[in-house]
Protein backbone atom coordinates (compact mmCIF):
# COMPACT_ATOMS: atom_id res chain seq x y z
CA UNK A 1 102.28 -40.49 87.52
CA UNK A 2 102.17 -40.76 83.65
CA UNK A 3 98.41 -42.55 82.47
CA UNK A 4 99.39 -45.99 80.63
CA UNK A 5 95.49 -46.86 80.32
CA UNK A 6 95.72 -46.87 76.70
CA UNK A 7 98.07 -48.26 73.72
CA UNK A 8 101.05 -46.88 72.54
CA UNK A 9 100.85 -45.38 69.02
CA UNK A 10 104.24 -45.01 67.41
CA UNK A 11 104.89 -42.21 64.70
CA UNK A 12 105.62 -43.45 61.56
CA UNK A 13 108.46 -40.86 61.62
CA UNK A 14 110.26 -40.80 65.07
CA UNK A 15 109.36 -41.34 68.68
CA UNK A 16 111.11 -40.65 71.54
CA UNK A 17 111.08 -43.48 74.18
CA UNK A 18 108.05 -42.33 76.60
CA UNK A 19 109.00 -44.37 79.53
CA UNK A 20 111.00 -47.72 80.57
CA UNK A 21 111.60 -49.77 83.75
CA UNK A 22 114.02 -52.55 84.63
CA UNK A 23 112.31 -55.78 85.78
CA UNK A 24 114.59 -59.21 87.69
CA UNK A 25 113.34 -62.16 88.07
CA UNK A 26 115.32 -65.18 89.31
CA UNK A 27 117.30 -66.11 86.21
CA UNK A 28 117.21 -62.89 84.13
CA UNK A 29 116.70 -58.85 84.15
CA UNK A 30 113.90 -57.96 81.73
CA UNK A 31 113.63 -54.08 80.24
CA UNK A 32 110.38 -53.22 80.01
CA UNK A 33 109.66 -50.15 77.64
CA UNK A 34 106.96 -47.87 76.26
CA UNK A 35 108.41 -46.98 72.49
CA UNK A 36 108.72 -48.24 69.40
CA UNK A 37 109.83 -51.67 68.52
CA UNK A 38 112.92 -49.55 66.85
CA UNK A 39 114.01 -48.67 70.10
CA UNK A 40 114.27 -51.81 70.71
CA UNK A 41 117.05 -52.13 67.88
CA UNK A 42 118.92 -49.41 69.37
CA UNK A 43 119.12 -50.99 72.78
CA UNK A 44 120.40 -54.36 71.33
CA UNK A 45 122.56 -52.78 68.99
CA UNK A 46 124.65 -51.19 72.23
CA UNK A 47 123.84 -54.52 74.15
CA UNK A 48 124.39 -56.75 71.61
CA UNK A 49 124.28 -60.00 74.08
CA UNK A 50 120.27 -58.75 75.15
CA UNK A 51 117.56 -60.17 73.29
CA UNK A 52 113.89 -58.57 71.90
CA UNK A 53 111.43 -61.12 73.37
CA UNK A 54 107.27 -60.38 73.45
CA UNK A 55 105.91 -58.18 76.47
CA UNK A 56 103.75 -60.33 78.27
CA UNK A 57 100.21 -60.90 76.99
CA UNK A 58 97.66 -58.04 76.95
CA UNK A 59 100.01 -55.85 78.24
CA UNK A 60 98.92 -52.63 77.13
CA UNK A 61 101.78 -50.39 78.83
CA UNK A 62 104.97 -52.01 78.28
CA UNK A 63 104.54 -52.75 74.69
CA UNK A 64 108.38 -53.42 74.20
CA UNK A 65 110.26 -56.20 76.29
CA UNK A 66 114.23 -56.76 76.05
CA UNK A 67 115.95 -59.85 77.94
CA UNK A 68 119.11 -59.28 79.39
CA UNK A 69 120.87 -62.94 80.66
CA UNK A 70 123.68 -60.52 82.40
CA UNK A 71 124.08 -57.65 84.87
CA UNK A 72 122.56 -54.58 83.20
CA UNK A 73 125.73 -52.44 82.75
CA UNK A 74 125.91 -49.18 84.37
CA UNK A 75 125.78 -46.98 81.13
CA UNK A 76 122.58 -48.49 80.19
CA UNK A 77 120.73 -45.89 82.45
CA UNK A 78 122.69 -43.19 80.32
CA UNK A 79 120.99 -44.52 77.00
CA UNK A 80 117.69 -45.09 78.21
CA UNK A 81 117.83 -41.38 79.16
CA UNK A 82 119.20 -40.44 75.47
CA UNK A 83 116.46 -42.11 74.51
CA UNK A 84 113.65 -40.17 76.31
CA UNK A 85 115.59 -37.44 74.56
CA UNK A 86 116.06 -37.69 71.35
CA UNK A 87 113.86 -39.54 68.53
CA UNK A 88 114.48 -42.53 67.34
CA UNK A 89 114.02 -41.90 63.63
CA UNK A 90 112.00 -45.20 61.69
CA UNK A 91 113.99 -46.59 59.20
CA UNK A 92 112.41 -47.35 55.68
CA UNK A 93 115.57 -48.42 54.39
CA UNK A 94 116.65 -51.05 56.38
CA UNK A 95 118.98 -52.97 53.95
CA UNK A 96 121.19 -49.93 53.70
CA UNK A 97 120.87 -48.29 57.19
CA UNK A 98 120.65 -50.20 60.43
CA UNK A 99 119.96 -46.95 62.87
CA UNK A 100 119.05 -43.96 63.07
CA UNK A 101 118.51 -40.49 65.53
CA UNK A 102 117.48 -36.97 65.45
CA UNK A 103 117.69 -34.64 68.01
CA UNK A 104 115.03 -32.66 67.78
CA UNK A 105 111.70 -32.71 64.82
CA UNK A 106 112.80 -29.76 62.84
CA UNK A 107 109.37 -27.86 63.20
CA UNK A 108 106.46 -28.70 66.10
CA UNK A 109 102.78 -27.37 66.38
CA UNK A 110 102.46 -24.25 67.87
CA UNK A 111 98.50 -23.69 69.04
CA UNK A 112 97.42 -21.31 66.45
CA UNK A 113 100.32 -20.12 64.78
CA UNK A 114 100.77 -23.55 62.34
CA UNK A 115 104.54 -25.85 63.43
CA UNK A 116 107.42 -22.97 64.29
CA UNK A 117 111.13 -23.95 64.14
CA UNK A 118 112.31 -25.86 67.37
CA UNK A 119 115.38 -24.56 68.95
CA UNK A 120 117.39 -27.16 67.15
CA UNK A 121 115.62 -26.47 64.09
CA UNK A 122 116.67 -22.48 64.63
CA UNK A 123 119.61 -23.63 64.86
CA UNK A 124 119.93 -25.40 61.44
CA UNK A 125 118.22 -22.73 59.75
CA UNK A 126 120.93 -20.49 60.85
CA UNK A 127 123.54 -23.02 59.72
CA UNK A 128 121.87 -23.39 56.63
CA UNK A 129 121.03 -19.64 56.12
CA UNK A 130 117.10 -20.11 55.01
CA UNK A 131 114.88 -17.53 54.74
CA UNK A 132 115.32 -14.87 56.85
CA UNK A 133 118.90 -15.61 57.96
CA UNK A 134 120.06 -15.67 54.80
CA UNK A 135 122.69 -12.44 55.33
CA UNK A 136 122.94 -13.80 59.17
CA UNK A 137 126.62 -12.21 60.77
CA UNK A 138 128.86 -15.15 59.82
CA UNK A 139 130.06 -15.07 64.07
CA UNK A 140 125.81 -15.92 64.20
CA UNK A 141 125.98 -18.75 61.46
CA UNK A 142 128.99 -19.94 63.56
CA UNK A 143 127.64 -20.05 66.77
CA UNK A 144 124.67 -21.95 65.55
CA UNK A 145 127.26 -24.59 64.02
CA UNK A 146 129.15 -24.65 67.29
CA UNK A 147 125.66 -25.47 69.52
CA UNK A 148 124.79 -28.50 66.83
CA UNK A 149 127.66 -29.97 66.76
CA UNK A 150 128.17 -30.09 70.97
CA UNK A 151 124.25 -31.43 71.03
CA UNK A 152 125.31 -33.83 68.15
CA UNK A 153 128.48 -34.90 70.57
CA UNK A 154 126.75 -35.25 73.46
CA UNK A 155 124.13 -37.71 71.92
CA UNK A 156 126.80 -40.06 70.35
CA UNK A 157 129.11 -39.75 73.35
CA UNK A 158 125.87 -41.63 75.32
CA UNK A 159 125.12 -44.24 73.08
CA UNK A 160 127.34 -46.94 73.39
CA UNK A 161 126.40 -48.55 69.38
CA UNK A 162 126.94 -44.98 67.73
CA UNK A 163 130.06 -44.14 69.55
CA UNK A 164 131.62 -47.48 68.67
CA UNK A 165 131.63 -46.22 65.38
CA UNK A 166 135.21 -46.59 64.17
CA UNK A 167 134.82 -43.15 60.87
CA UNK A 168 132.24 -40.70 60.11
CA UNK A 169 130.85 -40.42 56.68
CA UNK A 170 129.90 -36.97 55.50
CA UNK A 171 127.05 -35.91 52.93
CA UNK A 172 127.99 -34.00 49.89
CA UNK A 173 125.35 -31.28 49.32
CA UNK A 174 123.83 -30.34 46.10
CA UNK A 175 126.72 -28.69 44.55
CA UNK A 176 130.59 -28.63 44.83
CA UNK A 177 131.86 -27.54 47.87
CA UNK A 178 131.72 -27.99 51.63
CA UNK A 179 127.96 -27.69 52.46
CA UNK A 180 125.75 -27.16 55.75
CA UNK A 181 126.31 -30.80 56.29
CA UNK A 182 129.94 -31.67 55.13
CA UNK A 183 131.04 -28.79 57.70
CA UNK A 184 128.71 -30.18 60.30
CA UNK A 185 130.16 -33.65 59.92
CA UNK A 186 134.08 -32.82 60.03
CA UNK A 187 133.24 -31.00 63.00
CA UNK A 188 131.28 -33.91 64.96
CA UNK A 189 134.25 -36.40 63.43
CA UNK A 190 137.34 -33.76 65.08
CA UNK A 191 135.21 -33.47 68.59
CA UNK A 192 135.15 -37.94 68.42
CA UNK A 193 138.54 -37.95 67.31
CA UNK A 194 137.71 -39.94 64.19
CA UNK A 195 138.80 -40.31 61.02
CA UNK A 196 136.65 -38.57 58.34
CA UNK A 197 135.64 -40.91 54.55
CA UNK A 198 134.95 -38.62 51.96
CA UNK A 199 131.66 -39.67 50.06
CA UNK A 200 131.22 -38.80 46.27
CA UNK A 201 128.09 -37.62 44.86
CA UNK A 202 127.63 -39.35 41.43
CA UNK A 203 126.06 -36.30 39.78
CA UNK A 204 128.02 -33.34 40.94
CA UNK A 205 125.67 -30.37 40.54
CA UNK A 206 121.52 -31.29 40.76
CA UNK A 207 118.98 -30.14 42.19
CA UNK A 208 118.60 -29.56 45.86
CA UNK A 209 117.15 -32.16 47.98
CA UNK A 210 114.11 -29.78 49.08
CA UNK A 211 113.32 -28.51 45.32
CA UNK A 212 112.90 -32.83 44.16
CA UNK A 213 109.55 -34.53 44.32
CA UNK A 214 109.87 -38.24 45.94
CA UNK A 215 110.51 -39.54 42.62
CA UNK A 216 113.69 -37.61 42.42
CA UNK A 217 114.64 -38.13 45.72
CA UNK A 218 114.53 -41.92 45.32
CA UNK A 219 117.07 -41.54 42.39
CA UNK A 220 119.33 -40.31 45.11
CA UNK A 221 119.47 -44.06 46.75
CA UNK A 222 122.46 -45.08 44.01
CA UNK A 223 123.21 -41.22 43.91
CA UNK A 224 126.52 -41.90 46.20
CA UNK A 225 129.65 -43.82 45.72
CA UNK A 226 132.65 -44.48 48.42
CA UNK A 227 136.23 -45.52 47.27
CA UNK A 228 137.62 -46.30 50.86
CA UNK A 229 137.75 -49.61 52.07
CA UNK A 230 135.38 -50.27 54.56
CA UNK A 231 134.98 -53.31 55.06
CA UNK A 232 133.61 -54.67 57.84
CA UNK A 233 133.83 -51.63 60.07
CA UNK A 234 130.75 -49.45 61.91
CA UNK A 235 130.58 -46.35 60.33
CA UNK A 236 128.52 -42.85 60.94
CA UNK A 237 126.72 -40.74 59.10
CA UNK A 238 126.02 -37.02 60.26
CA UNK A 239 123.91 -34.78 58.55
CA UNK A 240 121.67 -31.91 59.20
CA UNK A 241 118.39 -32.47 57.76
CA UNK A 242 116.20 -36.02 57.76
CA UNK A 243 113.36 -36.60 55.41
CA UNK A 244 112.11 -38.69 52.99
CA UNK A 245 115.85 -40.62 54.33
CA UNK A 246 116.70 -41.05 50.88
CA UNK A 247 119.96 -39.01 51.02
CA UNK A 248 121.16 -41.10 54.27
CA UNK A 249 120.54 -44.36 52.74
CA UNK A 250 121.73 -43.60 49.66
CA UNK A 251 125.24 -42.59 51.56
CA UNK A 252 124.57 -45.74 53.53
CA UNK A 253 124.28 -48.13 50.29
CA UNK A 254 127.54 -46.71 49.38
CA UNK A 255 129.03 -48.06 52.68
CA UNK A 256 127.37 -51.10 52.51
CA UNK A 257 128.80 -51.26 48.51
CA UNK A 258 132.45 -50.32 50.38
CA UNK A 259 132.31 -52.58 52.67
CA UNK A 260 130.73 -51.03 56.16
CA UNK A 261 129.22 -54.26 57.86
CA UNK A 262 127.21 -51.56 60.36
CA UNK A 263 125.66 -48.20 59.21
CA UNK A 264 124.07 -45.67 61.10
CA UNK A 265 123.12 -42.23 60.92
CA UNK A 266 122.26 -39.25 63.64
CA UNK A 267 120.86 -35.85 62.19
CA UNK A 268 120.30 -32.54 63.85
CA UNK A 269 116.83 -32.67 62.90
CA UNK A 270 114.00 -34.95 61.61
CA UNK A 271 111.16 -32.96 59.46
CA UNK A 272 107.56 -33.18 60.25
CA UNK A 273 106.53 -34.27 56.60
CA UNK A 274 107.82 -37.58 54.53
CA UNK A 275 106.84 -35.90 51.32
CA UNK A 276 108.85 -32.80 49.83
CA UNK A 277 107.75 -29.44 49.53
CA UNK A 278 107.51 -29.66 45.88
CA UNK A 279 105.36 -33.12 45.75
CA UNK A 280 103.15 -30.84 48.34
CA UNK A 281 102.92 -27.74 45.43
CA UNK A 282 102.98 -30.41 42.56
CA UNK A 283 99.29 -31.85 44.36
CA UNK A 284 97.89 -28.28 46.09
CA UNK A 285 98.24 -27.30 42.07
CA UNK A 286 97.00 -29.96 40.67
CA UNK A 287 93.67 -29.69 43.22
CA UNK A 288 93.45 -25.83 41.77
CA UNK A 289 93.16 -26.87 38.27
């Protein structure tokens, strides 16, 4: 049996949900859950008739409490267990995006060795050629693709909000031409059968996202522009890599700008840092000095 003796502590980054129950009581069903309040977003977003109420006082495991005035439906079992899953990724940008999901953190601790790649993360860098991978076998780089874009499927295929998602919205990379992501994203939109919008990047060539210090990144929040009409519709964004979320939000103001009345976003992976690797050099050089 799982200890609930103390608090929950959500990640300012992305949680998973740890546990949940279903609670009736003689005029309602009440979900009861151990997660972040965002989860609770996700849950009402699919079940858009449930309501977020408070847990009941003092309640130290069940920090999370969702009303339902209705039958819980039967595929509500199926997102609970996404949930548990995947990681619900915490949204900084809520007036452009409304949800978000990664499968996997792109890197974990490994006891002694510093974080390693995850299996999902291997998987990206193999996509993305870094590093060591970077004269991979193209069959290897297209295997890797293949195994994303099924684990990307399957997650949107069990969540009732993101599958109800009527066009998928891909992410230009840092120059012209189809990047990691673009190629990721028409192949999620062809499994769904959904239409694809193509997004513009303002600048067409700059630096990649990696290589720009928060500052930078920021800049990338009106970085974006749509010329579809979107307006009113639920839209998806797919990408590889999640983290400072200034590229998804600044595709997601775009939508917003076109129209979209709903905006969310599901990447492969969600990086242990918020801060780039070159604000990290920018302050370990400026402690050296």
């Amino acid at each position: 049996m799982k200890d609930f003796s103390t608090d929950y502590q959500a990640d300012d980054r992305a949680n998973r949900l740890h546990a949940y129950e279903l609670e009736q009581s003689s005029t309602a069903w009440f979900l009861n859950l151990r997660g972040s309040e965002e989860t609770t977003r996700h849950i009402v977003g699919a079940l858009p008739r449930a309501r977020i109420v408070r847990p009941a006082a003092g309640d130290r495991q069940w920090p999370q409490r969702v009303r339902l005035d209705f039958e819980p439906p039967p595929n509500l079992s199926e997102l609970l267990e996404l949930l548990t899953d995947v990681y619900v990724i915490e949204i900084k940008h809520r007036a452009s995006l409304d949800a978000a999901l990664a499968l996997d953190f792109y890197r974990e601790a490994a006891d002694g060795t510093g974080p390693q790649p995850t299996e999902t993360g291997e998987w990206v860098r193999r996509v993305k050629r870094y590093d060591e991978h970077r004269d991979l076998p193209q069959p290897e780089v297209d295997d890797a693709g293949k195994k994303l874009c099924e684990a990307l499927v399957d997650a949107i295929l069990r969540h009732e909000w993101f599958l109800s998602s009527s066009k998928v919205l891909l992410v230009p990379g840092h120059e012209p031409g189809p990047s990691a992501s673009v190629l990721l994203g028409a192949n999620v939109a062809e499994q769904l059968g959904r239409p694809l919008v193509g997004v513009e990047a303002v600048v067409a060539k700059r630096k990649p996202a990696k290589q720009m210090t928060t500052a930078e990144r920021t800049g990338l929040l009106g970085g974006y522009r749509i010329k579809e009409d979107l307006a009113g519709e639920t839209v998806l964004i797919v990408d590889d890599l999640y983290q400072t979320g200034s590229t998804m939000a600044g595709v997601a103001r775009a939508a917003r700008a076109a129209g979209a009345a709903t905006v969310l976003g599901i990447a492969a992976t969600r990086t242990l840092s918020t801060t780039t690797t070159t604000d990290r050099k920018l302050r370990e050089s400026r402690r050296h000095r």
